[in-house]
C-alpha atoms as a PDB file:
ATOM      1  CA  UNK A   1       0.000   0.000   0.000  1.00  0.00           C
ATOM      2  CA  UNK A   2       2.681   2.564   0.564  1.00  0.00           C
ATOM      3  CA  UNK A   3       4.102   2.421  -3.011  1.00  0.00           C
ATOM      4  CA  UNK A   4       1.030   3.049  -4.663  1.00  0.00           C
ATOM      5  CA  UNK A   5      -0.044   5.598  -2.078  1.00  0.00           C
ATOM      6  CA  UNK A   6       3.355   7.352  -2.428  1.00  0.00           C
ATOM      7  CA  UNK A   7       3.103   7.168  -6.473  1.00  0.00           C
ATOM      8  CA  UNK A   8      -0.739   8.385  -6.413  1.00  0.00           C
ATOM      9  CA  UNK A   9       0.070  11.532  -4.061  1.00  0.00           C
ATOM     10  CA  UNK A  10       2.676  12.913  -6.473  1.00  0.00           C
ATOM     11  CA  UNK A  11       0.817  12.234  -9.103  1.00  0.00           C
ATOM     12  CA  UNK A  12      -2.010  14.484  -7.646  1.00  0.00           C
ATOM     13  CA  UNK A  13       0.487  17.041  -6.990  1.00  0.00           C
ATOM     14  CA  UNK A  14       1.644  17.307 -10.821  1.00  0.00           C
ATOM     15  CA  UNK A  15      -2.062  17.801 -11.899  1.00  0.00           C
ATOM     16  CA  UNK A  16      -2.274  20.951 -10.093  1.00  0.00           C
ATOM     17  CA  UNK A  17      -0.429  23.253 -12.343  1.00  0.00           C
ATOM     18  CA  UNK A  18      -1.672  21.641 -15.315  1.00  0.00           C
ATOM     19  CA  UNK A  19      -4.728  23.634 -17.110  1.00  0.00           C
ATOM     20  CA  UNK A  20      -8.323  21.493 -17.795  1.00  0.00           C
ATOM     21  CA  UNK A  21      -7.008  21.312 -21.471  1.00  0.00           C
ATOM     22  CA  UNK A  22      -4.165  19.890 -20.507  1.00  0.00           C
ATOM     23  CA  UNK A  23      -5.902  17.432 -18.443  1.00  0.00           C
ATOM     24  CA  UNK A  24      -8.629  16.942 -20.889  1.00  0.00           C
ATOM     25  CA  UNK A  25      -5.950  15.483 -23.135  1.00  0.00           C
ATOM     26  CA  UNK A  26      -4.241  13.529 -20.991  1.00  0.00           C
ATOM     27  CA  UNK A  27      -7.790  11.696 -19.993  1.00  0.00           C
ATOM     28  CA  UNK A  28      -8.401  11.136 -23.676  1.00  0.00           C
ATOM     29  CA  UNK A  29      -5.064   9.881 -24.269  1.00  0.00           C
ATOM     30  CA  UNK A  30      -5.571   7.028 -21.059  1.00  0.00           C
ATOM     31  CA  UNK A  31      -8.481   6.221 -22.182  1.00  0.00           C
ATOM     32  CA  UNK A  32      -6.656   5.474 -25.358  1.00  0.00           C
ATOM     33  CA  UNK A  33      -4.358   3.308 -23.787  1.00  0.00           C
ATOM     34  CA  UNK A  34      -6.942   1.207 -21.940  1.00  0.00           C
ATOM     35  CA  UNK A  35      -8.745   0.785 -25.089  1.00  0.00           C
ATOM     36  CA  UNK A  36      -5.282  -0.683 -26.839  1.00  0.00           C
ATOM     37  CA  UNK A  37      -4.646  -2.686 -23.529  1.00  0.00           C
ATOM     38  CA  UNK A  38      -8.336  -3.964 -23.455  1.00  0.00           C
ATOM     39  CA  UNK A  39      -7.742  -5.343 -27.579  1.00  0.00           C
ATOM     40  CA  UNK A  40      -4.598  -6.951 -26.646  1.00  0.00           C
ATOM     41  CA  UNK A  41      -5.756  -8.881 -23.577  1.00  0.00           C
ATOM     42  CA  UNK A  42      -8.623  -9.741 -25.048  1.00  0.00           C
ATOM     43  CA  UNK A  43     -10.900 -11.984 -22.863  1.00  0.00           C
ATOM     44  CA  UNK A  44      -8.278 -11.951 -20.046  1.00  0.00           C
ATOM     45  CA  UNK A  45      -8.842  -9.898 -16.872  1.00  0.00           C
ATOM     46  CA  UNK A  46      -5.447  -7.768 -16.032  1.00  0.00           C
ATOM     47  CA  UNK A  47      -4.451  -8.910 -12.423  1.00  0.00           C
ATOM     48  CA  UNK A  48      -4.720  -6.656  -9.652  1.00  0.00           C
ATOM     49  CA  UNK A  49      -2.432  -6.937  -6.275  1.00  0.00           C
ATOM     50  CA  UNK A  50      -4.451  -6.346  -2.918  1.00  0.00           C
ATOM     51  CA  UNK A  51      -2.610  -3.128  -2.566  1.00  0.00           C
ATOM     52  CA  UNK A  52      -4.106  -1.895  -6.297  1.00  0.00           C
ATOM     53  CA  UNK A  53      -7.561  -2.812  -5.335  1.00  0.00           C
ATOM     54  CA  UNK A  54      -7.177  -0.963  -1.932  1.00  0.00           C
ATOM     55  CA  UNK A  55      -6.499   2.298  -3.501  1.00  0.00           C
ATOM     56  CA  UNK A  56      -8.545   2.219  -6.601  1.00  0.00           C
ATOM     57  CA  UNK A  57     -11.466   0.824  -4.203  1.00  0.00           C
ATOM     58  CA  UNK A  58     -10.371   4.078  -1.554  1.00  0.00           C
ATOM     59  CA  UNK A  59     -10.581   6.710  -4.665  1.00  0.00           C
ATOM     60  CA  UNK A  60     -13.644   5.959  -6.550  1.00  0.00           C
ATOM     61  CA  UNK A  61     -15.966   4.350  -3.437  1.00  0.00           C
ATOM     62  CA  UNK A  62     -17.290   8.165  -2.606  1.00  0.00           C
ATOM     63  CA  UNK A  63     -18.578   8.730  -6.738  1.00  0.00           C
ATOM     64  CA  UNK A  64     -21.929   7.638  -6.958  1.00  0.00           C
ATOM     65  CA  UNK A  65     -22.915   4.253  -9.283  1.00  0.00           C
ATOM     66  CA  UNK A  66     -23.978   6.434 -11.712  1.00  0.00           C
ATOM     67  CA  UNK A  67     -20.656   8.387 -12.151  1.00  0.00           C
ATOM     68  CA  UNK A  68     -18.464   4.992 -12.086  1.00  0.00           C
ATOM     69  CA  UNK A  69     -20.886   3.432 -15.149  1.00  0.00           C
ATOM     70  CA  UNK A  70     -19.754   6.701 -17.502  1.00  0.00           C
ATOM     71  CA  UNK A  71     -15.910   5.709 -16.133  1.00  0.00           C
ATOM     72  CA  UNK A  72     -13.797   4.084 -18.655  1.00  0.00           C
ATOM     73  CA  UNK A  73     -12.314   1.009 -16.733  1.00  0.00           C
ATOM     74  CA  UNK A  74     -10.865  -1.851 -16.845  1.00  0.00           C
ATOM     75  CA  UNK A  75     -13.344  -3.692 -14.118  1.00  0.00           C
ATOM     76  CA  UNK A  76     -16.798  -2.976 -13.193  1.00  0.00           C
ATOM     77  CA  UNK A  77     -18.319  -0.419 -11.139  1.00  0.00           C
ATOM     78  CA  UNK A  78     -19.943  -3.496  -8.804  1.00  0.00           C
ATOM     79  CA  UNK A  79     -16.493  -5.009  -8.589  1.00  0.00           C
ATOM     80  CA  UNK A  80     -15.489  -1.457  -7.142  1.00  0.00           C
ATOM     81  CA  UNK A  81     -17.802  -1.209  -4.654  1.00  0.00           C
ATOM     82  CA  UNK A  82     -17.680  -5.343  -3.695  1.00  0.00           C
ATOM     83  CA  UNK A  83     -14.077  -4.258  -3.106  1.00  0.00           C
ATOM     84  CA  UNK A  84     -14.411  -1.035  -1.046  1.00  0.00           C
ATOM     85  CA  UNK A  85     -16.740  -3.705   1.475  1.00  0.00           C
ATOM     86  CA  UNK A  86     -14.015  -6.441   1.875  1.00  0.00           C
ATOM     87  CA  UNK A  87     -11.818  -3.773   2.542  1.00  0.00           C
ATOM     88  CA  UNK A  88     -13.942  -2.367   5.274  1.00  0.00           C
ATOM     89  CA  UNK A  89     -14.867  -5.943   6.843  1.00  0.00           C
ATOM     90  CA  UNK A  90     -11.035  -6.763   6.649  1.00  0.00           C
ATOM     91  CA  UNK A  91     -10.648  -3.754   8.711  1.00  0.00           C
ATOM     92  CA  UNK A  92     -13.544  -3.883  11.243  1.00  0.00           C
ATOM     93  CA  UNK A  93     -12.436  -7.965  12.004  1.00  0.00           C
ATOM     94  CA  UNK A  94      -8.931  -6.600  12.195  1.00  0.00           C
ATOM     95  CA  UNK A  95     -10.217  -4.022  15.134  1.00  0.00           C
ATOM     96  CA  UNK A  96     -12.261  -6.401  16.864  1.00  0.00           C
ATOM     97  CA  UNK A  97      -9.755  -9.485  16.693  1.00  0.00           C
ATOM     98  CA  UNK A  98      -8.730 -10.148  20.396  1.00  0.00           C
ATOM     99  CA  UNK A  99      -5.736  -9.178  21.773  1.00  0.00           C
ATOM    100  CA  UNK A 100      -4.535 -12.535  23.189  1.00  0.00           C
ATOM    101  CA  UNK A 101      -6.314 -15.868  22.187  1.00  0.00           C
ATOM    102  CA  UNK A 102      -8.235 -17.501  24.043  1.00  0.00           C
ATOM    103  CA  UNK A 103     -11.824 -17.355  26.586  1.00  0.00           C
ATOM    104  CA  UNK A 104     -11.485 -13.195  28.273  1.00  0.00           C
ATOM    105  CA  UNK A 105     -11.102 -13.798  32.124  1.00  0.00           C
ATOM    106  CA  UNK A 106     -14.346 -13.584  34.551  1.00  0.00           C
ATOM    107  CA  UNK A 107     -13.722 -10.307  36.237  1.00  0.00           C
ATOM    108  CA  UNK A 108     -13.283  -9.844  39.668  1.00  0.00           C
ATOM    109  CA  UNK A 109     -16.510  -9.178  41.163  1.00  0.00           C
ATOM    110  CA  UNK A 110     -17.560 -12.558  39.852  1.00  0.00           C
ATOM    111  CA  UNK A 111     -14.429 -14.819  40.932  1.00  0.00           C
ATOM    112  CA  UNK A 112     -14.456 -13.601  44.628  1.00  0.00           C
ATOM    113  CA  UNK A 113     -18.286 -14.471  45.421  1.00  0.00           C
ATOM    114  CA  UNK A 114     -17.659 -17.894  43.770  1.00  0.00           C
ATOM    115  CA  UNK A 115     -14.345 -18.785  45.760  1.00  0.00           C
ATOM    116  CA  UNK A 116     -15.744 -17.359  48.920  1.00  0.00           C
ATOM    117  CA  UNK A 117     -18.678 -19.310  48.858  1.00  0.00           C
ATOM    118  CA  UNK A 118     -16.672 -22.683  48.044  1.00  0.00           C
ATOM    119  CA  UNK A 119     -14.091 -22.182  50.830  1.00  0.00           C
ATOM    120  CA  UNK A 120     -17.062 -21.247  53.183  1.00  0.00           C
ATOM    121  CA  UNK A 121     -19.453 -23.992  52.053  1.00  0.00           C
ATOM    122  CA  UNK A 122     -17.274 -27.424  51.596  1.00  0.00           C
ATOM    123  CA  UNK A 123     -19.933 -29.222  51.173  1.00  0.00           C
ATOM    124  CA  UNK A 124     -21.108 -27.514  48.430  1.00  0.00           C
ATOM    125  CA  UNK A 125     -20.955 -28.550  44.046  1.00  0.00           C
ATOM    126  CA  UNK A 126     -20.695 -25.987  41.620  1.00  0.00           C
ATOM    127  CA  UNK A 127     -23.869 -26.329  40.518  1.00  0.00           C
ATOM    128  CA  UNK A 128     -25.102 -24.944  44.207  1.00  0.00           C
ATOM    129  CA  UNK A 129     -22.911 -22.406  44.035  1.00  0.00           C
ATOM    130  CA  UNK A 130     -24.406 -21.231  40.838  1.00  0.00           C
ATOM    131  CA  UNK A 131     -27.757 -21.685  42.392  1.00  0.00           C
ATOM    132  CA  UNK A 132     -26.937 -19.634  45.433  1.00  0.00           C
ATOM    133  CA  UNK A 133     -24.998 -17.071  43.084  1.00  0.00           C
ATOM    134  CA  UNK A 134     -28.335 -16.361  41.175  1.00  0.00           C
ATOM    135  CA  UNK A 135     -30.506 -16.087  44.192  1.00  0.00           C
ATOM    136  CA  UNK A 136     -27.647 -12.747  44.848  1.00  0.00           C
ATOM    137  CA  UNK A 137     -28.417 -11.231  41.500  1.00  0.00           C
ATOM    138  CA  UNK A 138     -25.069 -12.568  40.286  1.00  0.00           C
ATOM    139  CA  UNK A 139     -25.641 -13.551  36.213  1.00  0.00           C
ATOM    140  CA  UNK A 140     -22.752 -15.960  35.525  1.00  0.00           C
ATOM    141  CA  UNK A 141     -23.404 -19.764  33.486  1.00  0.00           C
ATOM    142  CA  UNK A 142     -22.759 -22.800  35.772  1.00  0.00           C
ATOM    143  CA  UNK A 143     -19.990 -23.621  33.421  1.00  0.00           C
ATOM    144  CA  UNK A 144     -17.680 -20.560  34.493  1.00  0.00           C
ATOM    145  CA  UNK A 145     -18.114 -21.123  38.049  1.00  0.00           C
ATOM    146  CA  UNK A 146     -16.975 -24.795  37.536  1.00  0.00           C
ATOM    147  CA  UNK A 147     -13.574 -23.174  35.685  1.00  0.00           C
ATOM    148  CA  UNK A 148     -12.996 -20.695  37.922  1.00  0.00           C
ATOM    149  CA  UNK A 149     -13.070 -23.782  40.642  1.00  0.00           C
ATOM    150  CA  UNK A 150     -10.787 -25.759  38.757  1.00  0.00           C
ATOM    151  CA  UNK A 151      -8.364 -22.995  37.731  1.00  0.00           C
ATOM    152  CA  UNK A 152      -7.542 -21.943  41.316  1.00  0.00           C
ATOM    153  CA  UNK A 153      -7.328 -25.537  42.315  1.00  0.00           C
ATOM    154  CA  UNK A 154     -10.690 -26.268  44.758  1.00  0.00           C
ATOM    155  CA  UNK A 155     -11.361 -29.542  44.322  1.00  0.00           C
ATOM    156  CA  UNK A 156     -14.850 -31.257  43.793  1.00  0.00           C
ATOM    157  CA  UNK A 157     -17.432 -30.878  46.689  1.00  0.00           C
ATOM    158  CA  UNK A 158     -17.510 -34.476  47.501  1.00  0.00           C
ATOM    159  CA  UNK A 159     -13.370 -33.761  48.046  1.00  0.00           C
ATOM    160  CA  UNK A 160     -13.881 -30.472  49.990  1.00  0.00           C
ATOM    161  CA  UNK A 161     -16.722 -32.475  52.165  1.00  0.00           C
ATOM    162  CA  UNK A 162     -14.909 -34.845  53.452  1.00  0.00           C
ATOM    163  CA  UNK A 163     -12.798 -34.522  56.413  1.00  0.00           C
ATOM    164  CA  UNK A 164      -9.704 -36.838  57.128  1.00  0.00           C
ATOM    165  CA  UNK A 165      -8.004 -38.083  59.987  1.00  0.00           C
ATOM    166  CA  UNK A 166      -4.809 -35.576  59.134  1.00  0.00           C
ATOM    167  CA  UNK A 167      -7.249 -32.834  58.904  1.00  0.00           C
ATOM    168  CA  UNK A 168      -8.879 -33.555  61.847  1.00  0.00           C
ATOM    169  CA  UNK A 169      -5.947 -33.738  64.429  1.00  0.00           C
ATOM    170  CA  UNK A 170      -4.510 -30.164  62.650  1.00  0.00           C
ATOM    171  CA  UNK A 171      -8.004 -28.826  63.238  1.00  0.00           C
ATOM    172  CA  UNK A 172      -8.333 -29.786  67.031  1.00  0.00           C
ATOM    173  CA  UNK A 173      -4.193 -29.776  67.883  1.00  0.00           C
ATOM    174  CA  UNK A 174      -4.817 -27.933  70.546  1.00  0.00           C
ATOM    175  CA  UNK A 175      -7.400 -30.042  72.281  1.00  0.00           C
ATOM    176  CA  UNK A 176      -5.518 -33.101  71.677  1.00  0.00           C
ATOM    177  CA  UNK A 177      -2.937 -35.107  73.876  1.00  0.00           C
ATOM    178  CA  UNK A 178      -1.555 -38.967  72.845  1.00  0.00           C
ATOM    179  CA  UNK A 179      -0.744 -40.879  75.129  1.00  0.00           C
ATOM    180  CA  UNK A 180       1.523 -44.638  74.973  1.00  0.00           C
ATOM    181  CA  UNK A 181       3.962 -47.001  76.661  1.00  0.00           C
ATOM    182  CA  UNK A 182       7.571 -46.908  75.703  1.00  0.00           C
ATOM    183  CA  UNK A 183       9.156 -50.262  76.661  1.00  0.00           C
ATOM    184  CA  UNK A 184      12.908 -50.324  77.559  1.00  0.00           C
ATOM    185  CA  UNK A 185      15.410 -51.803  79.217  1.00  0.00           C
ATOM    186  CA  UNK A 186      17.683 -50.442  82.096  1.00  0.00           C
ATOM    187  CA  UNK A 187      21.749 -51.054  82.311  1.00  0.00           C
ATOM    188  CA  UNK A 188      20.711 -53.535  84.324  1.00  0.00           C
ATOM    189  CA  UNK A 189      19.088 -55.365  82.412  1.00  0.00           C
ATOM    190  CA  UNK A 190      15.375 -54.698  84.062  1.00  0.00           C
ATOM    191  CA  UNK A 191      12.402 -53.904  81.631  1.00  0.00           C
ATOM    192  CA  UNK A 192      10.581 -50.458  82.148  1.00  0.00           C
ATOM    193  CA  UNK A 193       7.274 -49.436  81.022  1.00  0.00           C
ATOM    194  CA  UNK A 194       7.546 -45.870  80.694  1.00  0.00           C
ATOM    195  CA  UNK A 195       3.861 -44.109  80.095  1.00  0.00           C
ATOM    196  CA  UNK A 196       4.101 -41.050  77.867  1.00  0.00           C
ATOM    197  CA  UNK A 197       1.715 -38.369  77.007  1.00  0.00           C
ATOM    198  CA  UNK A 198       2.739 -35.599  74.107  1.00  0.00           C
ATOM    199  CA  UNK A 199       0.312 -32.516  73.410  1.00  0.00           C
ATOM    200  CA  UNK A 200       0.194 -32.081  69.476  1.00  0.00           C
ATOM    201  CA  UNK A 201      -0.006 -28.456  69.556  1.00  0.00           C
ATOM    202  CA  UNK A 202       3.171 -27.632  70.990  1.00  0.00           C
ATOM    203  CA  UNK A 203       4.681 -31.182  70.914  1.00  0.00           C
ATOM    204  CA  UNK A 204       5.665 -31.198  74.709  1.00  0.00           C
ATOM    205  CA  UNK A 205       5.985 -34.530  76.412  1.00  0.00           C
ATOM    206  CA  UNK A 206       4.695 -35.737  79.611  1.00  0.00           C
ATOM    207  CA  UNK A 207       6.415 -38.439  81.387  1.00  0.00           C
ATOM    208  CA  UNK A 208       3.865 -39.852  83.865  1.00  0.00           C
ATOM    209  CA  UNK A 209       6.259 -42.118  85.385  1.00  0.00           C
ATOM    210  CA  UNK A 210       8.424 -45.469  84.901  1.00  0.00           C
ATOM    211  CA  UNK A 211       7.436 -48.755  86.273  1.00  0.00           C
ATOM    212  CA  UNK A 212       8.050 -52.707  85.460  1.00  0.00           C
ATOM    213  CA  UNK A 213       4.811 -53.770  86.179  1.00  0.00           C
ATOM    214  CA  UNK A 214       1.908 -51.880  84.884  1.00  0.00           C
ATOM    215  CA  UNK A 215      -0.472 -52.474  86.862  1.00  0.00           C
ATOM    216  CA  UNK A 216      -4.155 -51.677  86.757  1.00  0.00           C
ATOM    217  CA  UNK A 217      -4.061 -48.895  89.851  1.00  0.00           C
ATOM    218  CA  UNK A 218      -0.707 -47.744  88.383  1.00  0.00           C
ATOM    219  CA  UNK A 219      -1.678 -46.508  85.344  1.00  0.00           C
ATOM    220  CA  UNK A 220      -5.335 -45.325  86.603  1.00  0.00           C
ATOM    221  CA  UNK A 221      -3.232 -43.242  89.529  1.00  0.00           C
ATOM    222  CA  UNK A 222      -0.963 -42.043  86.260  1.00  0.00           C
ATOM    223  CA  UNK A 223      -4.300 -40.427  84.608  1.00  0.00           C
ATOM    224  CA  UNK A 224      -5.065 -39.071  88.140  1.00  0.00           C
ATOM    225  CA  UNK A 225      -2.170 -37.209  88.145  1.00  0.00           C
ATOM    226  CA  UNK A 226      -2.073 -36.082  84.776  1.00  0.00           C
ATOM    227  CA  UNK A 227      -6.029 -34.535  85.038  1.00  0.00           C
ATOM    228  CA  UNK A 228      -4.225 -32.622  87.973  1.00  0.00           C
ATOM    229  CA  UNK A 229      -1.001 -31.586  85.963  1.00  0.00           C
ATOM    230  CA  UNK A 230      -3.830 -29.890  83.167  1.00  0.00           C
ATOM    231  CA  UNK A 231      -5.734 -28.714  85.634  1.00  0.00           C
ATOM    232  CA  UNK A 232      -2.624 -26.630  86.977  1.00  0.00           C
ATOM    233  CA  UNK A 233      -1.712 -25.800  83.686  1.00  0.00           C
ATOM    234  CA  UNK A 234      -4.984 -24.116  82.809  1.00  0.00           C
ATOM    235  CA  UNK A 235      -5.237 -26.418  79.658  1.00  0.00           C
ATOM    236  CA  UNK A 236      -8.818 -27.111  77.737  1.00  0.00           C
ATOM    237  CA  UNK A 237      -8.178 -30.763  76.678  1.00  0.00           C
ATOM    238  CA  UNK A 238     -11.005 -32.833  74.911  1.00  0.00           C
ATOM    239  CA  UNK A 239      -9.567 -35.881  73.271  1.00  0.00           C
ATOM    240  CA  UNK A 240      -6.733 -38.707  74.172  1.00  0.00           C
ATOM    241  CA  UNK A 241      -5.673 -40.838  71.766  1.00  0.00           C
ATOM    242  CA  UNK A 242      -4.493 -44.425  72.739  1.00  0.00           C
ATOM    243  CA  UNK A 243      -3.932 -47.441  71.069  1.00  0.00           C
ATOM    244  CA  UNK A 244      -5.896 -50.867  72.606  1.00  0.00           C
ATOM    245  CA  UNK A 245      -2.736 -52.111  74.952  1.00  0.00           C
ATOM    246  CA  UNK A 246      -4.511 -54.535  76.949  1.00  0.00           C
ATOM    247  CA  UNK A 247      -2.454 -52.312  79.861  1.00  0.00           C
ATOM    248  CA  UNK A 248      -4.655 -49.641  79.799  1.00  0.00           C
ATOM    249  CA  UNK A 249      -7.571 -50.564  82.312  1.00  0.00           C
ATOM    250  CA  UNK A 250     -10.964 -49.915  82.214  1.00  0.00           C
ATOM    251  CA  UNK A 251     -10.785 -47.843  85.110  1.00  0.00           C
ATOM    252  CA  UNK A 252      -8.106 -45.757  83.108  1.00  0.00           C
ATOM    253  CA  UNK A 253     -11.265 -44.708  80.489  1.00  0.00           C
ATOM    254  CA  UNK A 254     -13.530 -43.681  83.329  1.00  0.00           C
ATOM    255  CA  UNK A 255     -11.642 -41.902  85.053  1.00  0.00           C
ATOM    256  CA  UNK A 256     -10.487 -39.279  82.131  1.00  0.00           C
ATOM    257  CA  UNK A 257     -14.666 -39.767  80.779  1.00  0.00           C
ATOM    258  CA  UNK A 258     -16.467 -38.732  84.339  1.00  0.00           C
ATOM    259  CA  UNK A 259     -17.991 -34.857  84.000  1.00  0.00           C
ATOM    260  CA  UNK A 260     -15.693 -34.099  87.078  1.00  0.00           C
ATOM    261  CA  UNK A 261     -12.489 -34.938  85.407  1.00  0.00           C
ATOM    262  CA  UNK A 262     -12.144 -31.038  83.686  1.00  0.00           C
ATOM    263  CA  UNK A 263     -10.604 -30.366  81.734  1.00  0.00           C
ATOM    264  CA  UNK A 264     -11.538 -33.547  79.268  1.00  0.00           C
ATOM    265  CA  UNK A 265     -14.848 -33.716  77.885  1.00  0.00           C
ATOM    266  CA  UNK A 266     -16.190 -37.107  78.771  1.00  0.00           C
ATOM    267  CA  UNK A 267     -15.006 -38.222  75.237  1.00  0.00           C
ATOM    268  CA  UNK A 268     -12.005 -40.640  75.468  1.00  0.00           C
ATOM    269  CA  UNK A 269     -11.147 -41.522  71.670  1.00  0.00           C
ATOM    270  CA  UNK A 270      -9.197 -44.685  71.330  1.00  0.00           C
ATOM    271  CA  UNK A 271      -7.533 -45.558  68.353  1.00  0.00           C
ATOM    272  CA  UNK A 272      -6.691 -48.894  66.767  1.00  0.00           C
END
């Protein structure tokens, strides 16, 4: 396009000092030379770059149809005009064309509502969100709350819903203590049981105490004493997780369940 717009622009410029005689003539004498060019093609339609059909398309698009039919040319006045329109929808797709492929992003007022009510509502699909998301006035397709979901990496509701053993002890760390045996053996050669209880928020161990017999009354004067340590401590404790060693008595269970033992709830949560 430049060429021919460069070429065309001095060309302009050397018709202004010429007189209409002078310009007269030199019509006549191009419409001589398209009538010559016309004989010797013949049947065979001169070719015409993009950049040639641009221009002409630019310079005659504004005469009316009735001043292109008395035009001496070498196409027709509708192939003018059919031009002038691709040119113009060439440039209006060119305009509208995207500037990076792809879906446009779901704009912020949209994305926040959705994640909130996920991280809020575990238990809850996309398609409830949605749901819930049109009961607010909130016009968005099921479809583009289940992408913006996946995109920032919230899994399915059935996922989100259910709640595992790791999540559970993080949840309630604080209200937790464990509680086991550790078997050794002295320099002498004498087994001890020692009975150990470590809190998981802070990961501080209790040694209850050391014995080589375990008995029964032992181990339910052990959980005596540690109700009292807690109690000193000001700690809020509400589950103790054990495994089923036959030496942990029955007694050992009722005395951390009773209402009077604060500060467990009377929830004792053994664990296989």
């Amino acid at each position: 396009m430049a060429y021919p717009a460069v070429t065309n622009a001095f060309a302009a410029l050397r018709l202004l000092p010429m007189s209409d005689r002078a310009k007269d003539a030199e019509i006549l004498a191009l419409r001589h030379q398209l009538t010559v060019l016309e004989r010797q093609l013949g049947n065979t339609r001169p070719p015409f770059t993009a950049a040639d059909r641009a221009w002409l398309a630019a310079l005659l698009h504004p005469l009316p149809r009735a001043a292109l039919r008395s035009m001496r040319l070498t196409v027709r006045p509708d192939t003018v005009l059919r031009w002038h329109r691709d040119l113009m929808r060439r440039r209006h797709a060119a305009a509208s064309r995207p500037k990076r492929p792809g879906r446009p992003p779901t704009v912020r007022s949209i994305r926040l509502p959705v994640l909130r009510l996920a991280r809020e509502n575990p238990s809850w699909g996309y398609r409830r969100i949605h749901g819930e998301l049109a009961l607010l006035g909130v016009r968005v397709a099921a479809s583009t709350v289940w992408e913006i979901l996946r995109t920032e990496g919230v899994d399915p509701a059935p996922g989100r819903g259910a709640t595992t053993w790791t999540d559970f002890l993080r949840s309630q760390a604080d209200a937790i203590l464990a509680c086991d045996f550790i078997e050794t053996v002295t320099l002498t050669g004498q087994r001890q049981y020692i009975l150990a209880v470590i809190e998981h928020a802070t990961r501080r161990v209790r040694i209850l105490g050391a014995t080589p017999r375990p008995a029964a009354a032992w181990v339910t004067q052990a959980a005596r004493s540690l109700i009292m340590d807690l109690e000193d401590a000001g700690a809020t404790v509400k589950f103790l997780i054990r495994d089923r060693d036959g030496k942990f008595p029955v007694l050992f269970d009722e005395v951390l369940s009773t209402p009077t033992s604060a500060p467990f709830s009377p929830r004792c949560a053994p664990r296989g």
